[in-house]
C-alpha atoms as a PDB file:
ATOM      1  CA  UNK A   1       0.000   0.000   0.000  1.00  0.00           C
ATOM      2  CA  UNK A   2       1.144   3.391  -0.654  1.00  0.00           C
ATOM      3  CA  UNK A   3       1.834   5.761   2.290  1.00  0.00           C
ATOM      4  CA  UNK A   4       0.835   9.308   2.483  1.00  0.00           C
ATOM      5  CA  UNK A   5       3.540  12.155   2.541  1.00  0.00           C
ATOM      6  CA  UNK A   6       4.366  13.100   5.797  1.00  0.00           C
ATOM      7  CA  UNK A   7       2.710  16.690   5.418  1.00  0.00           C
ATOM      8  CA  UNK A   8      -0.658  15.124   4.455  1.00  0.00           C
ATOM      9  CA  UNK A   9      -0.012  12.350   6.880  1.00  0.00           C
ATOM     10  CA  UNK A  10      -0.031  15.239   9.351  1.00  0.00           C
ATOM     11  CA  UNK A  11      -3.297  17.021   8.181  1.00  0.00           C
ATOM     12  CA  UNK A  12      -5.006  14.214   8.678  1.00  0.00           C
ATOM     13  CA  UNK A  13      -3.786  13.472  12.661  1.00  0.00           C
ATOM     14  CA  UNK A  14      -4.635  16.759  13.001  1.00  0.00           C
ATOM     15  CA  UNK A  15      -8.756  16.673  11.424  1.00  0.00           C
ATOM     16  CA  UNK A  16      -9.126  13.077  12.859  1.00  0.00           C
ATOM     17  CA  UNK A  17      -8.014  14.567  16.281  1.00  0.00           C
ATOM     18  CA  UNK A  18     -10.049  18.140  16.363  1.00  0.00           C
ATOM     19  CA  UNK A  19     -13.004  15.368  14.949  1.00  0.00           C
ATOM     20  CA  UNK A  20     -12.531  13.183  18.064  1.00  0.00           C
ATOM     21  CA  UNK A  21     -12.433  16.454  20.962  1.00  0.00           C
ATOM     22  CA  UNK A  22     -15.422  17.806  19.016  1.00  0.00           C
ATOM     23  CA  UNK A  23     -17.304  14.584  19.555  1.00  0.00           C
ATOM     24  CA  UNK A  24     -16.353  14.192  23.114  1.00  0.00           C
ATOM     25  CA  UNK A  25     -17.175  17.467  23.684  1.00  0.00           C
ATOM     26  CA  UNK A  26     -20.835  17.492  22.397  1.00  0.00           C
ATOM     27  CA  UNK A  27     -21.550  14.482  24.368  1.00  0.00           C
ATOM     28  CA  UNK A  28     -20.460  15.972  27.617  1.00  0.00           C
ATOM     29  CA  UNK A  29     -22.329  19.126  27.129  1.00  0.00           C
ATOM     30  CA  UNK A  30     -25.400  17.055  26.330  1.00  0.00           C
ATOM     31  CA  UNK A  31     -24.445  15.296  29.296  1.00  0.00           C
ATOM     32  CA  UNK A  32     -24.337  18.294  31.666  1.00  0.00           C
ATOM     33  CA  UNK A  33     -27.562  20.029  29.916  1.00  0.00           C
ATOM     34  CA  UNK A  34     -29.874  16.929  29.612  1.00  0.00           C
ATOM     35  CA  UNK A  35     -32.517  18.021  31.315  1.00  0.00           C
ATOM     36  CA  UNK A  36     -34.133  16.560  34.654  1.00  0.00           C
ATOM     37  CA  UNK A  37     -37.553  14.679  34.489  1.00  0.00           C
ATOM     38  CA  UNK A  38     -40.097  16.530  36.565  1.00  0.00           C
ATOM     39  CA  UNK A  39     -41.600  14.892  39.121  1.00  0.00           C
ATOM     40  CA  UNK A  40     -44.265  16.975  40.556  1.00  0.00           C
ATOM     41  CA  UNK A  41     -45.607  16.368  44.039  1.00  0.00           C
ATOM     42  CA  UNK A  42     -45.220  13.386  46.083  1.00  0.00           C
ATOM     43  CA  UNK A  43     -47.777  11.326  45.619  1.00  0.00           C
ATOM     44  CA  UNK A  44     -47.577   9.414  48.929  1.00  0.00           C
ATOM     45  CA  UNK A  45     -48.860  12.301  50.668  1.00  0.00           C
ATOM     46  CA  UNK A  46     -52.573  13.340  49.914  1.00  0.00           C
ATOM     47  CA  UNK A  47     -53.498  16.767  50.805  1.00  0.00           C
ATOM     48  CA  UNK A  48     -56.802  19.013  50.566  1.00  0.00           C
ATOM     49  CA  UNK A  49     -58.668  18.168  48.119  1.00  0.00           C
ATOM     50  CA  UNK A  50     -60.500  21.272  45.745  1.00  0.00           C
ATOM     51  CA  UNK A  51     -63.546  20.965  44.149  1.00  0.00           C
ATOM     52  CA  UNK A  52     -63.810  23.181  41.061  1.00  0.00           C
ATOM     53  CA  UNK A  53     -67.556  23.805  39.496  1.00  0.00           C
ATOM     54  CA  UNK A  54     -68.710  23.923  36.295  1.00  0.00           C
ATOM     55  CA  UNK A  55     -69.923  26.429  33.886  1.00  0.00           C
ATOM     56  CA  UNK A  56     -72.602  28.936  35.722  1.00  0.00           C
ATOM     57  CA  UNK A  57     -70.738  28.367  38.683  1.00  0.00           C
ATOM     58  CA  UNK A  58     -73.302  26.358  41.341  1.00  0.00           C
ATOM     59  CA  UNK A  59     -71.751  24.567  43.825  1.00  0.00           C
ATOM     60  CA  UNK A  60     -75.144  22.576  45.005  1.00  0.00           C
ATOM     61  CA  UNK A  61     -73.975  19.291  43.853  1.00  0.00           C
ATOM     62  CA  UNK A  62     -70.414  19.703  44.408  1.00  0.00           C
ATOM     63  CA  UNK A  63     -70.890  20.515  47.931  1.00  0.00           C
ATOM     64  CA  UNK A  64     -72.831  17.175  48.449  1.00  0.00           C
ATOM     65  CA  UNK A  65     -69.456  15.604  46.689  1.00  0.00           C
ATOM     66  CA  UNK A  66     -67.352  17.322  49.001  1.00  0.00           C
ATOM     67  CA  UNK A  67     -69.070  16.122  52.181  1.00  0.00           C
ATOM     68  CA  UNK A  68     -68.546  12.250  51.045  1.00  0.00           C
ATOM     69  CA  UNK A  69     -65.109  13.212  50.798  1.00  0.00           C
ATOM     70  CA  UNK A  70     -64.763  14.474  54.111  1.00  0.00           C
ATOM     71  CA  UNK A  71     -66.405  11.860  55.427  1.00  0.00           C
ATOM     72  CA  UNK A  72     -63.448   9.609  54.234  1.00  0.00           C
ATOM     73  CA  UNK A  73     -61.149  11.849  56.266  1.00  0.00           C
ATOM     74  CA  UNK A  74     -60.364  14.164  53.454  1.00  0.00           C
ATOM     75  CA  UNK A  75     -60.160  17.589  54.060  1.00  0.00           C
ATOM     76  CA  UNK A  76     -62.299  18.877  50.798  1.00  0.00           C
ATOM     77  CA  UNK A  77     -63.047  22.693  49.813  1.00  0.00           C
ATOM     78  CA  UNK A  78     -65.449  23.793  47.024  1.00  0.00           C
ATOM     79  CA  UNK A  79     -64.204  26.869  44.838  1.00  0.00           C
ATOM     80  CA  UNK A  80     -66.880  29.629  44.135  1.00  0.00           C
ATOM     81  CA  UNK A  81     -66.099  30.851  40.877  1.00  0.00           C
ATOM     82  CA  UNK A  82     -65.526  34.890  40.268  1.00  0.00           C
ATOM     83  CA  UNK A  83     -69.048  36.195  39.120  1.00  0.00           C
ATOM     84  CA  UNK A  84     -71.537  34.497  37.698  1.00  0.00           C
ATOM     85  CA  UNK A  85     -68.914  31.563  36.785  1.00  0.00           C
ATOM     86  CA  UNK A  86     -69.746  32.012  33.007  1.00  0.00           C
ATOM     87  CA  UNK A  87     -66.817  34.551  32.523  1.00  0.00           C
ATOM     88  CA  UNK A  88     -63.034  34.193  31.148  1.00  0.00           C
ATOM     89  CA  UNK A  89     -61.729  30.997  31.888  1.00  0.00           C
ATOM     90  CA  UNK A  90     -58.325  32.124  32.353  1.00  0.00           C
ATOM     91  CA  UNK A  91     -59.553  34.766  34.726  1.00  0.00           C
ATOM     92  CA  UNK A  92     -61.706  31.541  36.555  1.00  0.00           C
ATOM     93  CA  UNK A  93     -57.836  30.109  36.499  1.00  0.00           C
ATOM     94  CA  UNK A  94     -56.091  32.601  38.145  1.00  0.00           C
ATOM     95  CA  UNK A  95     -58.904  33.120  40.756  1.00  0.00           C
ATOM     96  CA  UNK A  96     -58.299  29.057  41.449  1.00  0.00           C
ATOM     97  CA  UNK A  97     -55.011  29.919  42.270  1.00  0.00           C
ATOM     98  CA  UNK A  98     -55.505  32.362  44.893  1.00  0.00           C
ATOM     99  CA  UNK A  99     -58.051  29.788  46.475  1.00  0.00           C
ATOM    100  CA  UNK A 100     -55.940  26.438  46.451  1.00  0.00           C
ATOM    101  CA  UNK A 101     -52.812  28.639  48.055  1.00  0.00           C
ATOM    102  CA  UNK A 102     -55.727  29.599  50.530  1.00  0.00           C
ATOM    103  CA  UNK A 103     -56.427  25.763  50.907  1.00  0.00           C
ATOM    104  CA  UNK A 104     -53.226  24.358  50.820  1.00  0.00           C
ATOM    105  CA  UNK A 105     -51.931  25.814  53.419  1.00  0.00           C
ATOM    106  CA  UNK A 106     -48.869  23.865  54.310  1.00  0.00           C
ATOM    107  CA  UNK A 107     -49.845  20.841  52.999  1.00  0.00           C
ATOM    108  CA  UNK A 108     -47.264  19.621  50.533  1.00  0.00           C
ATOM    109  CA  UNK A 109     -49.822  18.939  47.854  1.00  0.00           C
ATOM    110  CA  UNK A 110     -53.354  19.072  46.605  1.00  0.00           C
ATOM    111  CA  UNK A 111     -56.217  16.894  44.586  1.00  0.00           C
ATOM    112  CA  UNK A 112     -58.206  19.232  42.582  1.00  0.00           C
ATOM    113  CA  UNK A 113     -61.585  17.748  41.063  1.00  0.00           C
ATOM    114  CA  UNK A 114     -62.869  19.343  37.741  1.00  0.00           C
ATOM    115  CA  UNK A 115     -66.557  19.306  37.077  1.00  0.00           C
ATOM    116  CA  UNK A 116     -67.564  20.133  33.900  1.00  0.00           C
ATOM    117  CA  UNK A 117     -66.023  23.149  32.776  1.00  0.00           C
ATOM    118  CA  UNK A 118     -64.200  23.162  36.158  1.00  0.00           C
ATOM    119  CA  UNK A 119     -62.184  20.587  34.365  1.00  0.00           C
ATOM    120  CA  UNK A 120     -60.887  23.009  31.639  1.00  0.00           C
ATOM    121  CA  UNK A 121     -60.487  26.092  34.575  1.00  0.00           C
ATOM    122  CA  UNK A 122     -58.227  23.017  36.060  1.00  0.00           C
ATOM    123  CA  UNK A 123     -55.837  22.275  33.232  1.00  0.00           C
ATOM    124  CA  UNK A 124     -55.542  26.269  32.560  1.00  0.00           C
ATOM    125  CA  UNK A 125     -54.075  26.107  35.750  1.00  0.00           C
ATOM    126  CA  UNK A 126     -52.123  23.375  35.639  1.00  0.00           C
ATOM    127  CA  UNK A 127     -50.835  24.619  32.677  1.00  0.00           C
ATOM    128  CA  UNK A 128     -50.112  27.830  32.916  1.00  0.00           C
ATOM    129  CA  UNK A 129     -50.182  29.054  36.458  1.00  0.00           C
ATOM    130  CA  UNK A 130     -47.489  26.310  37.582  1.00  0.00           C
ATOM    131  CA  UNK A 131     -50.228  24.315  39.211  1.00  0.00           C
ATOM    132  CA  UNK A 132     -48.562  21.212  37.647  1.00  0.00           C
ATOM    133  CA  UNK A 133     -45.641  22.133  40.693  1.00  0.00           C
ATOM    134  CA  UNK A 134     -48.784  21.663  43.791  1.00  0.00           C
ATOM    135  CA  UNK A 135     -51.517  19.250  42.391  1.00  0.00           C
ATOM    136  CA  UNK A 136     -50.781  15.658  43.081  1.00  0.00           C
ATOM    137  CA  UNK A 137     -54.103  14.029  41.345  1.00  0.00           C
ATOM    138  CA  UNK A 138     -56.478  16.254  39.027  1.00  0.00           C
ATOM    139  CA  UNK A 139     -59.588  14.216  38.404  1.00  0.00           C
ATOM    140  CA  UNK A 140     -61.465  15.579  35.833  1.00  0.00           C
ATOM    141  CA  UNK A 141     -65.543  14.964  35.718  1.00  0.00           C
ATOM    142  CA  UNK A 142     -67.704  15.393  32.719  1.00  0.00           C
ATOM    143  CA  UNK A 143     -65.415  18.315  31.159  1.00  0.00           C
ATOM    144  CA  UNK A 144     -65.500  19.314  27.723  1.00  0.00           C
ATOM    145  CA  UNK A 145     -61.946  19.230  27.195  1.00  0.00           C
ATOM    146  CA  UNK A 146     -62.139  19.072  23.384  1.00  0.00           C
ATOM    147  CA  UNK A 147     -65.488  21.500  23.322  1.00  0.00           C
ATOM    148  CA  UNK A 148     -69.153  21.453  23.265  1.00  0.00           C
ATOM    149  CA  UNK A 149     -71.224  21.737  20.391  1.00  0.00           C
ATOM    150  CA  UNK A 150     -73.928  22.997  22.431  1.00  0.00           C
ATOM    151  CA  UNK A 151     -71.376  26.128  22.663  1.00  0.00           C
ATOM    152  CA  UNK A 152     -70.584  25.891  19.416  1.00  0.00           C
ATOM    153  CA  UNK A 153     -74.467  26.698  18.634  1.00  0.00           C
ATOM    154  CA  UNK A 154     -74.922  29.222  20.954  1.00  0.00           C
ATOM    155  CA  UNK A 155     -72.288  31.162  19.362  1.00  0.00           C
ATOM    156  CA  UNK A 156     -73.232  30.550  15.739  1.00  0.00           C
ATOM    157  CA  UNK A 157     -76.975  31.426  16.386  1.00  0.00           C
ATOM    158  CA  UNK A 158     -77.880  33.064  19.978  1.00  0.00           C
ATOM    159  CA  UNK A 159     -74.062  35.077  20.120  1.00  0.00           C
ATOM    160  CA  UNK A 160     -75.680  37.431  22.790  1.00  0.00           C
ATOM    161  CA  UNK A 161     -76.733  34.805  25.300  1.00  0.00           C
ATOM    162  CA  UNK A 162     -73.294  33.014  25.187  1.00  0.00           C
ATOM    163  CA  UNK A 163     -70.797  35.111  27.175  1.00  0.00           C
ATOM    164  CA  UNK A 164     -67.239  34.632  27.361  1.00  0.00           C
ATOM    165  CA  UNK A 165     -66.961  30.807  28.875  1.00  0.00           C
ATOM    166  CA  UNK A 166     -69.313  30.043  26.294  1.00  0.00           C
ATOM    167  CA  UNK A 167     -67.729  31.076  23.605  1.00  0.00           C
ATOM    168  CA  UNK A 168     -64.356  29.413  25.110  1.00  0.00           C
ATOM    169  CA  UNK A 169     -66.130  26.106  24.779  1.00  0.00           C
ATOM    170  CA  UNK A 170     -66.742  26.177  21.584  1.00  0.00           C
ATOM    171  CA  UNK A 171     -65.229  23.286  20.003  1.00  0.00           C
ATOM    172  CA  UNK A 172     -62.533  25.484  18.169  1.00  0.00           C
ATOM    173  CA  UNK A 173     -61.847  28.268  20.197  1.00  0.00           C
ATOM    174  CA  UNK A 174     -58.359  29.826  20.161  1.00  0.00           C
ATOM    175  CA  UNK A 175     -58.480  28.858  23.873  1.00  0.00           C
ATOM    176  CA  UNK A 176     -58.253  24.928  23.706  1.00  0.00           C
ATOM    177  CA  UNK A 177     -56.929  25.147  20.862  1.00  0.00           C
ATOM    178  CA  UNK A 178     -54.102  26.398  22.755  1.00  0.00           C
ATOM    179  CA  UNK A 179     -54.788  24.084  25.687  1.00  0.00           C
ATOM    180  CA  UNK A 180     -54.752  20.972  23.324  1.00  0.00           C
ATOM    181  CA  UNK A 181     -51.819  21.852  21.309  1.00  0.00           C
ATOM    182  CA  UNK A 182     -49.226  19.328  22.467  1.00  0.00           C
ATOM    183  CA  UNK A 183     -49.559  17.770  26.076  1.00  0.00           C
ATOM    184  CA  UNK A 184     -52.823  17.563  27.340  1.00  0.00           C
ATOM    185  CA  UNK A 185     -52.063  16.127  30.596  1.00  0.00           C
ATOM    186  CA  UNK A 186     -48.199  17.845  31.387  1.00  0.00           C
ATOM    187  CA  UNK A 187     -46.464  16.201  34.046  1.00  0.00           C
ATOM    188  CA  UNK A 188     -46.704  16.576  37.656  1.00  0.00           C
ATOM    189  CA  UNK A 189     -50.320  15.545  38.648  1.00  0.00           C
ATOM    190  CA  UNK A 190     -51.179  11.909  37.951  1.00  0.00           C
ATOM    191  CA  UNK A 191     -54.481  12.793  35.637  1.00  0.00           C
ATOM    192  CA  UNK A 192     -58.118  10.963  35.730  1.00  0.00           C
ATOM    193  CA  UNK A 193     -60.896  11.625  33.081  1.00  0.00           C
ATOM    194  CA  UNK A 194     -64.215  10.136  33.859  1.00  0.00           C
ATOM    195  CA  UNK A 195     -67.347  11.108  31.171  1.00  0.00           C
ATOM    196  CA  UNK A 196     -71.003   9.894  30.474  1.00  0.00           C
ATOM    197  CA  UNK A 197     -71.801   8.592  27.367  1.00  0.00           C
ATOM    198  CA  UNK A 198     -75.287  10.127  28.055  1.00  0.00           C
ATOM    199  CA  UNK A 199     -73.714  13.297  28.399  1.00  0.00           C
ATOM    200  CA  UNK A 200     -76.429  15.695  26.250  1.00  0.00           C
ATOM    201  CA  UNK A 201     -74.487  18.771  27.541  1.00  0.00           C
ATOM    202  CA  UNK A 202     -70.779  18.458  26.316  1.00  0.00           C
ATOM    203  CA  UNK A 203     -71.139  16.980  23.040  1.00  0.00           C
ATOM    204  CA  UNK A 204     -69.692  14.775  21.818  1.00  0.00           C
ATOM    205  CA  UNK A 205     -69.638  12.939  25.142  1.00  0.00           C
ATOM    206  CA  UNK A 206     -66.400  11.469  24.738  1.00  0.00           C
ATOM    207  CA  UNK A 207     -64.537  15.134  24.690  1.00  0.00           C
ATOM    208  CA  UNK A 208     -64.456  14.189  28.055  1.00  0.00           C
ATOM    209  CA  UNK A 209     -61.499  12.362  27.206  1.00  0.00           C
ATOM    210  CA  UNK A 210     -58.343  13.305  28.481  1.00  0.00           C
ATOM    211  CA  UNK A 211     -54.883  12.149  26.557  1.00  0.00           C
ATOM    212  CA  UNK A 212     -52.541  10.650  28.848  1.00  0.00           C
ATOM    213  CA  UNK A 213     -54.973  10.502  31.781  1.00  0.00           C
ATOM    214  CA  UNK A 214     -56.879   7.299  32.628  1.00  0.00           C
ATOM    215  CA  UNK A 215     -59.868   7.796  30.989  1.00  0.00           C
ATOM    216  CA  UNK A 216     -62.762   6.316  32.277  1.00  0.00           C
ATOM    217  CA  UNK A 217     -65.891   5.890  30.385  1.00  0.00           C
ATOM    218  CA  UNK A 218     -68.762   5.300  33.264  1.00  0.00           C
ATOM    219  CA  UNK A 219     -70.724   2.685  30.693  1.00  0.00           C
ATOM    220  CA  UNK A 220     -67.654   0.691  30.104  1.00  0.00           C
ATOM    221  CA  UNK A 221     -67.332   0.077  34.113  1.00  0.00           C
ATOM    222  CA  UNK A 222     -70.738  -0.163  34.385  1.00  0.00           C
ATOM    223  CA  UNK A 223     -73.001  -0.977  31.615  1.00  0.00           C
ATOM    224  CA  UNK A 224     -76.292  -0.339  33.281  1.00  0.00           C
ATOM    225  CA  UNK A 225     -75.410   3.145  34.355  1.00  0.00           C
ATOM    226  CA  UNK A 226     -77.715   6.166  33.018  1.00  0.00           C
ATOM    227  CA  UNK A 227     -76.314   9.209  34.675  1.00  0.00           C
ATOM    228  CA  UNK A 228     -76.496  12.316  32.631  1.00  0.00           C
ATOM    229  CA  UNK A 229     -74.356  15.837  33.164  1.00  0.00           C
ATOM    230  CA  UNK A 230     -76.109  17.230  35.642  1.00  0.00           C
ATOM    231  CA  UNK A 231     -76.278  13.628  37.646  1.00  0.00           C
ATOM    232  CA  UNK A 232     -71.983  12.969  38.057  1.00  0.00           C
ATOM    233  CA  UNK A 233     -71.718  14.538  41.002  1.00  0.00           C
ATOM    234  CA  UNK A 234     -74.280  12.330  42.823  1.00  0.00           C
ATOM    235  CA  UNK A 235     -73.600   9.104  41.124  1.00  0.00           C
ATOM    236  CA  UNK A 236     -71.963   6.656  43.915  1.00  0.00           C
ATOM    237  CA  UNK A 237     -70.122   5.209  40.579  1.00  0.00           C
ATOM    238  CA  UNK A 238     -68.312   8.674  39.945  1.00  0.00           C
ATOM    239  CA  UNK A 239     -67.883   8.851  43.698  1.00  0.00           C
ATOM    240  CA  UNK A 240     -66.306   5.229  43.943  1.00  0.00           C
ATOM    241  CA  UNK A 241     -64.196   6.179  41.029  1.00  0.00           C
ATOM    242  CA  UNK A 242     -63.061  10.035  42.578  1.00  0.00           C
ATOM    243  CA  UNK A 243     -62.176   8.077  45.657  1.00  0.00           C
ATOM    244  CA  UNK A 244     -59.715   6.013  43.946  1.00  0.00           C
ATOM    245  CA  UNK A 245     -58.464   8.489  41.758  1.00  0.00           C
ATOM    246  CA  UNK A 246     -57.450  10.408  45.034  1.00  0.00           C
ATOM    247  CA  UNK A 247     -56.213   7.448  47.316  1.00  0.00           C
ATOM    248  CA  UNK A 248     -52.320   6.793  48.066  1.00  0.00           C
ATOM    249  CA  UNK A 249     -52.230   3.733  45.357  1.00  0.00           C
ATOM    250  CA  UNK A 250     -51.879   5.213  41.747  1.00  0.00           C
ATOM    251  CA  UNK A 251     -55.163   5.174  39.833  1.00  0.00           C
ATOM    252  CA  UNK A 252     -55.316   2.142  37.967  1.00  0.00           C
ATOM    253  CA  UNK A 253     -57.902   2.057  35.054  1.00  0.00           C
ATOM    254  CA  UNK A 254     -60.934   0.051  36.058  1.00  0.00           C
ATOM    255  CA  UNK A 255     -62.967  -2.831  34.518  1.00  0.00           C
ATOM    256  CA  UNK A 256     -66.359  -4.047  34.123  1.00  0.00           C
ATOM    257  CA  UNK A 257     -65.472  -6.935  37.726  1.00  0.00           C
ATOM    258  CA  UNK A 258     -65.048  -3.068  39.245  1.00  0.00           C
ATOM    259  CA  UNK A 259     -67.840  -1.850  39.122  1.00  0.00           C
ATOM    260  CA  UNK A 260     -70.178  -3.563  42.225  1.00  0.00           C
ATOM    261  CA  UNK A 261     -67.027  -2.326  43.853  1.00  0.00           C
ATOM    262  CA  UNK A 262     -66.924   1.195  42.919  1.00  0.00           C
ATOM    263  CA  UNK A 263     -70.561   1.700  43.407  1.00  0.00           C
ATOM    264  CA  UNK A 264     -70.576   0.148  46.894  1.00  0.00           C
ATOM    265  CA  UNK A 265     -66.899   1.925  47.826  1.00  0.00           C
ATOM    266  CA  UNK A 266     -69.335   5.936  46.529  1.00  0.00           C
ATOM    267  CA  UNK A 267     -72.707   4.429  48.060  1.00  0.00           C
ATOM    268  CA  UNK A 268     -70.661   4.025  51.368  1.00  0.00           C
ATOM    269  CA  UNK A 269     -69.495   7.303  51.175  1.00  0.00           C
ATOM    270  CA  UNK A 270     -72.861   8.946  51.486  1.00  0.00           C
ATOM    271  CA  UNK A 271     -74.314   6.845  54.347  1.00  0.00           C
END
C-alpha cells in the first residue's frame, strides 16, 4: 500500500483529532444540559382536596361531593367561581389559584376535582399558572376538554346569550386550541378523566377524554349506568371512582369486575 507524505499524513492526525475532541465534547455538554424529568408532588402524601364547578358556577352538587369526601377523612373545599362563573376561563384560572394557596396551606400537595367546565379552569391552571408544581391528582368529571357543540351553537346562532366561557367552549376556540396543542395532561399531577356517554351537555360525550390521563368511560365500568351531566356529582359510581383516583395507590384504570365495587366503595361514602 502506498503511504501518504508526511505533510498530508499530518493534516489528517490533526482533522481526525479536532473530529474526536469535538465529539467528546458534544456528548459531555449534552451530558451536563440533559434536562431533569419533573416529578411533581409526592404522591404518597394526599393533601386538601378542591372541588372546582362547572360552567354557571353552582356549587349545590359539588358541595354534596365534598361532604362524602370528608367523610373519608379528606379535608375537601369547594371553589366559588368569580361572578356568575360564566366569565373568562383564564380569569376563573387565576382566581383558582388564589383559592388552592388559601387551601393548601402547608400541605405539601393538593387533589383538585374538575366538574364540567371546572375541568378546563383546572388544566388552565395546571398549565399555565405552575399548578402542575402543587396538584398531586387532578380528576377531571364530565369536562369538555375538546369542546361542546352545544357552545358551538350558541355562538353561531344566539351570540348574545353566550358570554365569554361560552364562547371558550366552543369546540374550536383559540383557547383549547391552545390548551390541546401538544400535552394535554403535562407532568406533575397523575391525571383521571371520567365522562357519560349520556352526556347531552358536552357533546360529543367522549370530549371528556383526556390524553394521557386514565380515561374512564362510566358505561364501560358499568353498563347499566344512566347518569347524565347534571347527575356525576351524585352518582356513587363517579364517587367510587373520585375516591380512587385520590387514594395513596396510583389510579389504575378500572374494569367491568369493578364496578359492584366502585358503586358500593361511593354508596358508602354517602351513608
Amino acid at each position: 500500500m502506498r503511504r501518504l507524505p508526511t505533510p498530508l499524513l499530518l493534516v489528517v492526525a490533526v482533522v481526525v483529532t479536532a473530529a474526536v475532541v469535538l465529539g467528546l465534547t458534544v456528548l459531555v455538554g449534552t451530558s451536563q444540559k440533559r434536562p431533569v424529568a419533573f416529578t411533581g408532588a409526592a404522591q404518597d402524601t394526599p393533601g386538601p382536596i378542591v372541588l372546582v364547578p362547572g360552567y354557571g358556577g353552582s356549587t349545590r352538587s359539588l358541595d354534596r361531593l365534598a361532604v362524602k369526601l370528608r367523610a373519608t377523612g379528606r379535608t375537601a373545599a369547594v371553589f366559588a367561581l368569580p361572578g356568575d362563573g360564566t366569565g373568562d376561563l383564564t380569569a376563573q384560572a387565576r382566581a383558582l389559584d388564589a383559592f388552592v394557596t388559601e387551601v393548601r396551606g402547608g400541605a405539601p400537595s393538593v387533589d383538585v376535582i374538575g366538574y364540567s367546565a371546572g375541568g378546563v379552569v383546572t388544566r388552565l391552571w395546571v398549565d399555565d399558572l405552575g399548578g402542575r408544581k402543587i396538584a398531586r391528582r387532578v380528576v377531571t368529571v364530565g369536562s369538555p376538554h375538546h369542546g361542546t357543540r352545544v357552545a358551538g351553537l350558541a355562538r353561531a346562532f344566539a351570540s348574545s346569550s353566550c358570554p365569554a366561557a361560552c364562547q371558550q367552549l366552543a369546540p374550536d376556540s383559540p383557547l383549547l386550541a391552545g390548551l390541546n396543542d401538544g400535552d394535554e395532561t403535562p407532568s406533575g399531577p397523575v391525571w383521571t378523566s371520567l365522562w357519560t356517554d349520556q352526556d347531552q351537555v358536552v357533546t360529543p360525550p367522549d370530549s371528556g377524554r383526556l390524553e394521557g390521563s386514565t380515561g374512564v368511560r362510566l358505561q364501560a365500568v358499568c353498563a347499566d349506568e344512566r347518569t347524565d351531566h347534571s347527575g356525576l356529582p351524585d352518582s356513587p359510581l363517579v364517587t367510587g371512582l373520585v375516591l380512587a383516583a385520590v387514594g395513596v395507590a396510583a389510579p389504575a384504570a378500572p374494569t367491568a369486575a369493578d364496578c359492584g365495587r366502585l358503586r358500593t366503595l361511593g354508596a358508602a361514602a354517602a351513608s
